[in-house]
C-alpha atoms as a PDB file:
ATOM      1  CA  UNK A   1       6.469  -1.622  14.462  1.00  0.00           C
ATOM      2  CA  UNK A   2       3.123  -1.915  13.264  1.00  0.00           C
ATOM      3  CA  UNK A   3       2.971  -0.871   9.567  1.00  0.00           C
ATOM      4  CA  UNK A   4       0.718   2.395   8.846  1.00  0.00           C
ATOM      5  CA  UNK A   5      -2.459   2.095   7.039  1.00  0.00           C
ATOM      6  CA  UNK A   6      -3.777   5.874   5.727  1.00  0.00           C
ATOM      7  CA  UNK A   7      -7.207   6.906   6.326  1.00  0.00           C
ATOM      8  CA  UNK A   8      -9.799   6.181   3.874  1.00  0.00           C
ATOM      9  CA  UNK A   9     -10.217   9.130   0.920  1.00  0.00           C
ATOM     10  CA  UNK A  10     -13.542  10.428   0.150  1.00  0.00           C
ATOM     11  CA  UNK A  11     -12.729  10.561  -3.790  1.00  0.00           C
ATOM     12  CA  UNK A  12     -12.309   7.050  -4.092  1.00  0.00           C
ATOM     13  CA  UNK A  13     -15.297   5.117  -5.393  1.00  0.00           C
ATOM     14  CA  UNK A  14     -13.877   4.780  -9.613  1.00  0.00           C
ATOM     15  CA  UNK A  15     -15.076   1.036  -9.095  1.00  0.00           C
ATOM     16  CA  UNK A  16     -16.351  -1.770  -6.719  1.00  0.00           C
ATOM     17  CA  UNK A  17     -13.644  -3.539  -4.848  1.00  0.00           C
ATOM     18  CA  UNK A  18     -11.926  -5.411  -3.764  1.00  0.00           C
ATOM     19  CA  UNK A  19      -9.420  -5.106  -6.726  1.00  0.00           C
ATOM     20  CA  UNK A  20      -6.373  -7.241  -6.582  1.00  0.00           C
ATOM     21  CA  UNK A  21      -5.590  -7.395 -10.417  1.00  0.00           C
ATOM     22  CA  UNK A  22      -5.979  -4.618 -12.956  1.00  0.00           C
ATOM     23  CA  UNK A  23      -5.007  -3.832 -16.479  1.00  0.00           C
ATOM     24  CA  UNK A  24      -2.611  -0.561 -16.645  1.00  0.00           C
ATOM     25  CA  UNK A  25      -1.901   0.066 -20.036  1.00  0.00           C
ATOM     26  CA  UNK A  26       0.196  -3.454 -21.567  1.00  0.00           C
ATOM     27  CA  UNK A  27       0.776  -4.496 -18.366  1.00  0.00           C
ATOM     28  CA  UNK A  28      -1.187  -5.998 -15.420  1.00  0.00           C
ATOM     29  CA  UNK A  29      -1.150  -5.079 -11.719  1.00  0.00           C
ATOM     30  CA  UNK A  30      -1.095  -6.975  -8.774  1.00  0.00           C
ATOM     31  CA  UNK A  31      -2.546  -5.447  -5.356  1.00  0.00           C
ATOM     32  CA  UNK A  32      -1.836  -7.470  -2.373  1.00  0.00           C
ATOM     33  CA  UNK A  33      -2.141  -4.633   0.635  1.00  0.00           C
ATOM     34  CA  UNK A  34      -2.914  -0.756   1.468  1.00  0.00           C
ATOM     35  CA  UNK A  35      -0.567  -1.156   4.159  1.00  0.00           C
ATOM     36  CA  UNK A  36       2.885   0.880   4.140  1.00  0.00           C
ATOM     37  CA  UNK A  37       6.109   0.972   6.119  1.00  0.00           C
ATOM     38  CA  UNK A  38       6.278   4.737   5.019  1.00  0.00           C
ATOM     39  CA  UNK A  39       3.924   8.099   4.537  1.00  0.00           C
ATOM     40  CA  UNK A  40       5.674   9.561   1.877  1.00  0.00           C
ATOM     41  CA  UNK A  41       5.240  13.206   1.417  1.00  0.00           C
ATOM     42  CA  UNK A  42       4.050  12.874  -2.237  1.00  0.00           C
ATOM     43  CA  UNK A  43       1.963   9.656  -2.190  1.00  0.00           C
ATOM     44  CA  UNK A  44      -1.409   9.696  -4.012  1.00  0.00           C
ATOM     45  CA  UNK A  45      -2.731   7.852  -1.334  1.00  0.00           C
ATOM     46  CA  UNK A  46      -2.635  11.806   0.793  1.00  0.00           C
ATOM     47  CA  UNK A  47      -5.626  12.139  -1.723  1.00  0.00           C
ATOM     48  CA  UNK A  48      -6.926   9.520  -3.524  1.00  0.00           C
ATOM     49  CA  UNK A  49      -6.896   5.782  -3.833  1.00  0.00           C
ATOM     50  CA  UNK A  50      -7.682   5.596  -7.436  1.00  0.00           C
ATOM     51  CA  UNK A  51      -5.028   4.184 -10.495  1.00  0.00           C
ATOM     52  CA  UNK A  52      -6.338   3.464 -13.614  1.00  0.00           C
ATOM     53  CA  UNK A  53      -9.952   3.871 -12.804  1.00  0.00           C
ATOM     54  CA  UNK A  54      -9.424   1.442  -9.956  1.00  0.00           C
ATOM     55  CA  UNK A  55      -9.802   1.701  -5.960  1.00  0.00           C
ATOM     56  CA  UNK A  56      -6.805  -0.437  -4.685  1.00  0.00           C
ATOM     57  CA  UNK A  57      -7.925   0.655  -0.946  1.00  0.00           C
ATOM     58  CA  UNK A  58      -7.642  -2.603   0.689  1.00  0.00           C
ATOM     59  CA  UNK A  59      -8.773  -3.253   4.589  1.00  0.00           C
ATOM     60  CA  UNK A  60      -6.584  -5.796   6.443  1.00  0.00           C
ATOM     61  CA  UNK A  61      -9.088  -8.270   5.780  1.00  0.00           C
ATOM     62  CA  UNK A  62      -9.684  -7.935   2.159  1.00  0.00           C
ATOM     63  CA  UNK A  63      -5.520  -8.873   1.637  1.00  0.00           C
ATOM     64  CA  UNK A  64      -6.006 -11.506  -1.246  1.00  0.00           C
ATOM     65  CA  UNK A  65      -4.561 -15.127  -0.692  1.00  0.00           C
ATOM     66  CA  UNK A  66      -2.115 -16.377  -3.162  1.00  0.00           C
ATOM     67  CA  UNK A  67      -5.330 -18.213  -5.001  1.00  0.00           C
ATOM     68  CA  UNK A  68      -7.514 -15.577  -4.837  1.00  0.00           C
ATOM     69  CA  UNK A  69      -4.716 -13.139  -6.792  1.00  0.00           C
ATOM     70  CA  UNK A  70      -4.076 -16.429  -9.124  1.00  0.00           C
ATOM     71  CA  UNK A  71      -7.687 -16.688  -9.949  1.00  0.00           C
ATOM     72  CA  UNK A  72      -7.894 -12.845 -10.756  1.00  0.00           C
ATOM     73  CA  UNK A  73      -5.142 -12.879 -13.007  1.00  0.00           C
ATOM     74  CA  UNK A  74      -6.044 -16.508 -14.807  1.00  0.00           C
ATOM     75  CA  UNK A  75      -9.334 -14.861 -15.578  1.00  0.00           C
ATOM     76  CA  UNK A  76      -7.401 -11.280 -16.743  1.00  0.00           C
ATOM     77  CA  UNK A  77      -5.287 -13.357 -19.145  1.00  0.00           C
ATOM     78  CA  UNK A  78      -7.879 -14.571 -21.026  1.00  0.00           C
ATOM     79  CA  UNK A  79      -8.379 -11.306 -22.408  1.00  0.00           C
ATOM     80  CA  UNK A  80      -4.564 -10.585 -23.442  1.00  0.00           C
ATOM     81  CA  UNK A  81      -0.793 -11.338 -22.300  1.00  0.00           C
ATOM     82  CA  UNK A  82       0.313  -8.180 -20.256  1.00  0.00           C
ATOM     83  CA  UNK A  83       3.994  -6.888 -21.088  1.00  0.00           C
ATOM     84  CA  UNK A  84       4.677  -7.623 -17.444  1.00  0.00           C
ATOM     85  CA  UNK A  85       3.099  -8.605 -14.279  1.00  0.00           C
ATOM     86  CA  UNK A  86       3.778  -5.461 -11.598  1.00  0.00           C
ATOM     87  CA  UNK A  87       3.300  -6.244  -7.935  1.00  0.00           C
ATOM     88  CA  UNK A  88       2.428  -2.968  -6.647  1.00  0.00           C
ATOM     89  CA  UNK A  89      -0.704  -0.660  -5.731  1.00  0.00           C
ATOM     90  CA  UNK A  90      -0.511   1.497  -2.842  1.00  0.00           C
ATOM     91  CA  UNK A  91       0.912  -0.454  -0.182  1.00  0.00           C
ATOM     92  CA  UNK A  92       4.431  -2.092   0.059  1.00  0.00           C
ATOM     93  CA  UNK A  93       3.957  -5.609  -1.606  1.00  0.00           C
ATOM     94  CA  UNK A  94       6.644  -7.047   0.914  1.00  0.00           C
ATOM     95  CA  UNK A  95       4.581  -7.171   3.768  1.00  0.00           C
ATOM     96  CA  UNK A  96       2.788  -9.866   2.349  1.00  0.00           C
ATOM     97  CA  UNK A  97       6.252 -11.674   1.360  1.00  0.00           C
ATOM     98  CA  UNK A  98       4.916 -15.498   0.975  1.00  0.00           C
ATOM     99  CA  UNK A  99       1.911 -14.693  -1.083  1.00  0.00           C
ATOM    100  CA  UNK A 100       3.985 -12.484  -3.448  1.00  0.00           C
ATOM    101  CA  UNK A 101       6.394 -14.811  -3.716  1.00  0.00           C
ATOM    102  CA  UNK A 102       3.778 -17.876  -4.571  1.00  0.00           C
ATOM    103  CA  UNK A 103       2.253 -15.435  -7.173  1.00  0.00           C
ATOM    104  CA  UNK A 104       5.926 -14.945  -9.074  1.00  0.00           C
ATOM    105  CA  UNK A 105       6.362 -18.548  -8.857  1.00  0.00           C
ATOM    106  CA  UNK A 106       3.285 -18.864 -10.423  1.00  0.00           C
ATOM    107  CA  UNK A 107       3.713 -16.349 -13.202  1.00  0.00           C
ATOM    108  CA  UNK A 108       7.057 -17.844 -13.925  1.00  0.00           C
ATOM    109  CA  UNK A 109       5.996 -20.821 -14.719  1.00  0.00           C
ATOM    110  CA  UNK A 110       3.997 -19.377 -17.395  1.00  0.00           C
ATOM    111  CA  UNK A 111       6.870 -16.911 -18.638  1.00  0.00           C
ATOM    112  CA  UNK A 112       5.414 -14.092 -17.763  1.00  0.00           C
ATOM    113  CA  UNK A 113       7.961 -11.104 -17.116  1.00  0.00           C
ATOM    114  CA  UNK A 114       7.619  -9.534 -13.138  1.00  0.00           C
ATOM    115  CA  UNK A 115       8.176  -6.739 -11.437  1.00  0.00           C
ATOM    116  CA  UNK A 116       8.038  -5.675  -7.905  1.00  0.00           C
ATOM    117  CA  UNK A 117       7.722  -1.769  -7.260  1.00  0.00           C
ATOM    118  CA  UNK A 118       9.160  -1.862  -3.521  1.00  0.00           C
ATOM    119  CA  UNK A 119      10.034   1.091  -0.979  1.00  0.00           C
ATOM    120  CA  UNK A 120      12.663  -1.149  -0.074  1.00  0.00           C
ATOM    121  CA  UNK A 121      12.044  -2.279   3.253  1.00  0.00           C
ATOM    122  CA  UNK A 122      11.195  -5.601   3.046  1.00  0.00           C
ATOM    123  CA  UNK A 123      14.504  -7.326   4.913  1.00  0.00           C
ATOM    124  CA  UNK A 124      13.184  -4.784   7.810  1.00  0.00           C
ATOM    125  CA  UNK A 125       9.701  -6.156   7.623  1.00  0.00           C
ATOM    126  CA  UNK A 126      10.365  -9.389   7.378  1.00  0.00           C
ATOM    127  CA  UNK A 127      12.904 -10.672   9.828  1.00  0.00           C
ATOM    128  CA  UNK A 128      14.588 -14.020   9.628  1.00  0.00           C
ATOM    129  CA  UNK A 129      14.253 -14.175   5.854  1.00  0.00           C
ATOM    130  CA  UNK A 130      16.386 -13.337   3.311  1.00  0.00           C
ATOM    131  CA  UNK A 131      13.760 -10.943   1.130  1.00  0.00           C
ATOM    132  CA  UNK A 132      15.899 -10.366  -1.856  1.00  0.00           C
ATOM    133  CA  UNK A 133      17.381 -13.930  -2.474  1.00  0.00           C
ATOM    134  CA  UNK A 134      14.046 -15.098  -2.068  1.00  0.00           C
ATOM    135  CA  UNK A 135      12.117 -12.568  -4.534  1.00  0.00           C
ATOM    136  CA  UNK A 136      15.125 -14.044  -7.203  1.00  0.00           C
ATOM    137  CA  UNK A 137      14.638 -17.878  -6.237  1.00  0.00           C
ATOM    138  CA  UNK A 138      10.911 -17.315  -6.803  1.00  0.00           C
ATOM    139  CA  UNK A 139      11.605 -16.191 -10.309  1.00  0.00           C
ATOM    140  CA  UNK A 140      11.411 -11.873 -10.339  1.00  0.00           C
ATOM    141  CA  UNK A 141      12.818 -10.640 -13.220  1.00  0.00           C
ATOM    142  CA  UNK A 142      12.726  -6.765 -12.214  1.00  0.00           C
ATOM    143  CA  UNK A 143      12.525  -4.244  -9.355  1.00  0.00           C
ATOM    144  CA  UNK A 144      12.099  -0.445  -8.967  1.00  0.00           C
ATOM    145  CA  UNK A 145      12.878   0.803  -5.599  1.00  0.00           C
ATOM    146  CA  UNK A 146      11.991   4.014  -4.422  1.00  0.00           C
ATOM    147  CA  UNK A 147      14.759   5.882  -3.375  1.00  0.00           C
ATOM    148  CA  UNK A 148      14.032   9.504  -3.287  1.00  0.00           C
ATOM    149  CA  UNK A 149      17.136  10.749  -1.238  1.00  0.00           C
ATOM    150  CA  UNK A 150      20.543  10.755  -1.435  1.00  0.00           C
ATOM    151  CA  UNK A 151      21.182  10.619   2.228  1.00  0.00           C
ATOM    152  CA  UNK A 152      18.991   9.406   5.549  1.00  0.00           C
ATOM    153  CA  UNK A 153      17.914  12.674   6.420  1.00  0.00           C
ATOM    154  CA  UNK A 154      16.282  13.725   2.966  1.00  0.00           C
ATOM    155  CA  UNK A 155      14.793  10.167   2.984  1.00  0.00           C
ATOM    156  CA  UNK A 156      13.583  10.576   6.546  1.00  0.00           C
ATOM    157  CA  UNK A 157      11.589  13.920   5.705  1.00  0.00           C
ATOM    158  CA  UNK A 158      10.474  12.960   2.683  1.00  0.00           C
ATOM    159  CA  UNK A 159       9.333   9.029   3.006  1.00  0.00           C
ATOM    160  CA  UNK A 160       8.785   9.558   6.312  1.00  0.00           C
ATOM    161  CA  UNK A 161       9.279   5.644   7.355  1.00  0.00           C
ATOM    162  CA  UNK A 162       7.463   4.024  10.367  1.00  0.00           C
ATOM    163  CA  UNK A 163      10.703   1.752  10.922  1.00  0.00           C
ATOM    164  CA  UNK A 164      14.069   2.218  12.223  1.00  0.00           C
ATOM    165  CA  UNK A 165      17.175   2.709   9.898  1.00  0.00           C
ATOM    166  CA  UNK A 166      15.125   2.487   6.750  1.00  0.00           C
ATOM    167  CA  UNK A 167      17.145   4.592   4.477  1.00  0.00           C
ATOM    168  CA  UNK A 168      20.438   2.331   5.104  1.00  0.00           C
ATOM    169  CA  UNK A 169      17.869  -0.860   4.444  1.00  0.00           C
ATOM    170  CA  UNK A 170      16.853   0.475   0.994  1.00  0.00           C
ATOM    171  CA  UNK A 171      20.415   0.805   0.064  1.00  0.00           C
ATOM    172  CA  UNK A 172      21.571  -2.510   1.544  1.00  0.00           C
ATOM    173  CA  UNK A 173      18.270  -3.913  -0.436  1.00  0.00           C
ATOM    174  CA  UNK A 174      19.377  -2.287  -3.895  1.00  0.00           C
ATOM    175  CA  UNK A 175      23.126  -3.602  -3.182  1.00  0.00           C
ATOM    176  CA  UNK A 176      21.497  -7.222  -2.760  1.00  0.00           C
ATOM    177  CA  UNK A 177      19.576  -7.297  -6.132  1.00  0.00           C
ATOM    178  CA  UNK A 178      21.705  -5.938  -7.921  1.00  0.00           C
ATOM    179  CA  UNK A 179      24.398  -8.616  -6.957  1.00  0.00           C
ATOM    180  CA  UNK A 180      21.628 -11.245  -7.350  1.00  0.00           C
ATOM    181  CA  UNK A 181      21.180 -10.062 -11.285  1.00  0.00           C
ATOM    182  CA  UNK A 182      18.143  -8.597 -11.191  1.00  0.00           C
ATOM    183  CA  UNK A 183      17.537  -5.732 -13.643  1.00  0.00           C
ATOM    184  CA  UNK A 184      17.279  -3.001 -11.090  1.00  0.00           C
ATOM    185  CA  UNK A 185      15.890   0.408 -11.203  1.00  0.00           C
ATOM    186  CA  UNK A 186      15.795   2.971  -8.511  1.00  0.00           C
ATOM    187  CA  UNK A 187      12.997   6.203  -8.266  1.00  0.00           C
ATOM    188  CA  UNK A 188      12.894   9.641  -6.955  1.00  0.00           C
ATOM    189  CA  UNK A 189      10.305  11.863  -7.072  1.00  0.00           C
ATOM    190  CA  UNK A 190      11.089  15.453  -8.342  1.00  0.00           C
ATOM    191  CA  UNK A 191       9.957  17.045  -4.702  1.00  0.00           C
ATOM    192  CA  UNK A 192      10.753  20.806  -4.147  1.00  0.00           C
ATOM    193  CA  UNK A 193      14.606  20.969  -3.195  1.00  0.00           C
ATOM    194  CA  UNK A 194      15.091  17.184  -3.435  1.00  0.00           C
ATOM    195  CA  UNK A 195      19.286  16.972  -4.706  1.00  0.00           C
ATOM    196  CA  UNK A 196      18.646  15.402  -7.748  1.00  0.00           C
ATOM    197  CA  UNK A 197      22.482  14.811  -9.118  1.00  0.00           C
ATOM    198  CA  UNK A 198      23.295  13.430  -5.440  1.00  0.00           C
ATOM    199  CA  UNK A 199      20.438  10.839  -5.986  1.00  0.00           C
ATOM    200  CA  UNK A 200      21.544   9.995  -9.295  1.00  0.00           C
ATOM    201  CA  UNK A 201      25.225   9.436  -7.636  1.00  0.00           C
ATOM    202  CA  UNK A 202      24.369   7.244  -5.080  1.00  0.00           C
ATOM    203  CA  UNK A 203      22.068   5.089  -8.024  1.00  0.00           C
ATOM    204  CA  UNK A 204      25.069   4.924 -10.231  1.00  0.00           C
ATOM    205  CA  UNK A 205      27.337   3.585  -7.305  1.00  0.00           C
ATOM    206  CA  UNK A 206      25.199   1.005  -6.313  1.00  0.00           C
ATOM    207  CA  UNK A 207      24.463  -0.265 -10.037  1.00  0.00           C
ATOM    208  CA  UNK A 208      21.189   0.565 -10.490  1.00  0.00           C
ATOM    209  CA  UNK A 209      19.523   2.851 -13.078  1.00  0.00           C
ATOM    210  CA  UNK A 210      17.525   6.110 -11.988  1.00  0.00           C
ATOM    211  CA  UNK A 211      14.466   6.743 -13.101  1.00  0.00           C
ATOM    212  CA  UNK A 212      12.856  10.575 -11.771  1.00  0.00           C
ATOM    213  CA  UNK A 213       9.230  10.653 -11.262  1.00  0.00           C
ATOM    214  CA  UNK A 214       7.029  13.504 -12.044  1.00  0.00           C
ATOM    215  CA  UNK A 215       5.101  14.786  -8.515  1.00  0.00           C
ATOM    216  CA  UNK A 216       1.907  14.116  -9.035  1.00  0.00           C
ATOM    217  CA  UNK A 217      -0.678  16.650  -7.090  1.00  0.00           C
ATOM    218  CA  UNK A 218      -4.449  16.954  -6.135  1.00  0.00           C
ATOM    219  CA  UNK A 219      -4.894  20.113  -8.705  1.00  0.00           C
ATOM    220  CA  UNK A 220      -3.079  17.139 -11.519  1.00  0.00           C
ATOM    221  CA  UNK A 221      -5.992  14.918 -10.258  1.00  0.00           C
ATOM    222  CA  UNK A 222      -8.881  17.385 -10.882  1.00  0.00           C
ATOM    223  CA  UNK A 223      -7.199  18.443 -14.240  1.00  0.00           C
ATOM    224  CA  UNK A 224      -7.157  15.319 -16.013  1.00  0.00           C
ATOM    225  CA  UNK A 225     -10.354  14.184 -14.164  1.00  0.00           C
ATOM    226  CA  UNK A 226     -12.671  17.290 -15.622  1.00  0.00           C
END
């Protein structure tokens, strides 16, 4: 199925873009795609495109090639060595599976730490391949997956996935990183009614660590923005 792509939002014009590299803080972001296999229920992207002062809205065809996001980062570097290099913006970085995975081979040959932030859907997206072995054998150190549910139906109402049997993919996908070493860390967002101790069950049985993220809203936005 054809991966979802939100509509453009009006608020989001912090800085010119394309933008596939930014600083956040000690660490420095790689965008490769606005495209999503989800429409989670508390996404920014509902209301704005903008992280750290950046637009990450990408159109199909402004995805960066492998070189292009090389180039971007060579030139960030020469400012100062980020903490860790984060593949993620507001798309899923697994749709674009080879160049992320030529842009960790990359960084790991320079020692850089990586992470992936990942709804967890990439075996789905990316038939014939085996997404997790390959994210290790290209050198990831780290992933967060975003859980948010304990079972498929919270996950279904709240991510709101465009593809079939997501919710038993994202636990399959934390299973296979976790058995691969990776350090592995696994998100929920603290939505209305959301069964917090369940979530942080089902973490602890599949080895991973939970980490609960504060829901962000439009009225946040406008405070910290004024």
């Amino acid at each position: 199925m054809e991966a979802v792509s939100p509509s453009p939002s009006p608020d989001a014009q912090a800085a010119p873009r394309p933008n596939y590299v930014y600083w956040g803080g000690p660490n420095l972001y790689v965008n490769l795609t606005s495209r999503c296999s989800a429409s989670c229920t508390f996404c920014l992207r509902t209301f704005t495109w903008e992280v750290f002062g950046y637009d990450l809205r990408l159109a199909p065809d402004q995805e960066p090639s492998a070189v292009q996001v090389i180039e971007a980062a060579q030139a960030a570097l020469g400012e100062r060595r980020p903490r860790e290099v984060v593949f993620t913006g507001l798309g899923e970085p697994t749709l674009r599976l080879l160049e992320l995975t030529e842009v960790l081979r990359w960084a790991n040959a320079r020692g850089l730490p990586t992470r992936l932030d990942t709804n967890g859907h990439g075996q789905l997206l990316n038939p014939g391949h085996h997404v997790a072995w390959e994210l290790a054998d290209a050198g990831l150190d780290a992933v967060s997956i975003s859980l948010n549910a304990p079972d498929a139906e919270a996950y279904e109402a709240i991510c709101r996935p465009v593809v079939a049997k997501a919710f038993a993919a994202v636990v399959e996908f934390i299973r296979d990183v976790v058995a691969l070493g990776l350090e592995v860390t696994v998100t929920a967002v603290d939505v209305p009614g959301l069964d917090l101790p369940a979530v942080m069950e089902l973490a602890t049985e599949l080895g991973a660590g939970l980490r609960v993220r504060r829901l962000i809203t439009p009225a946040d936005r406008s405070r910290t923005s004024s």
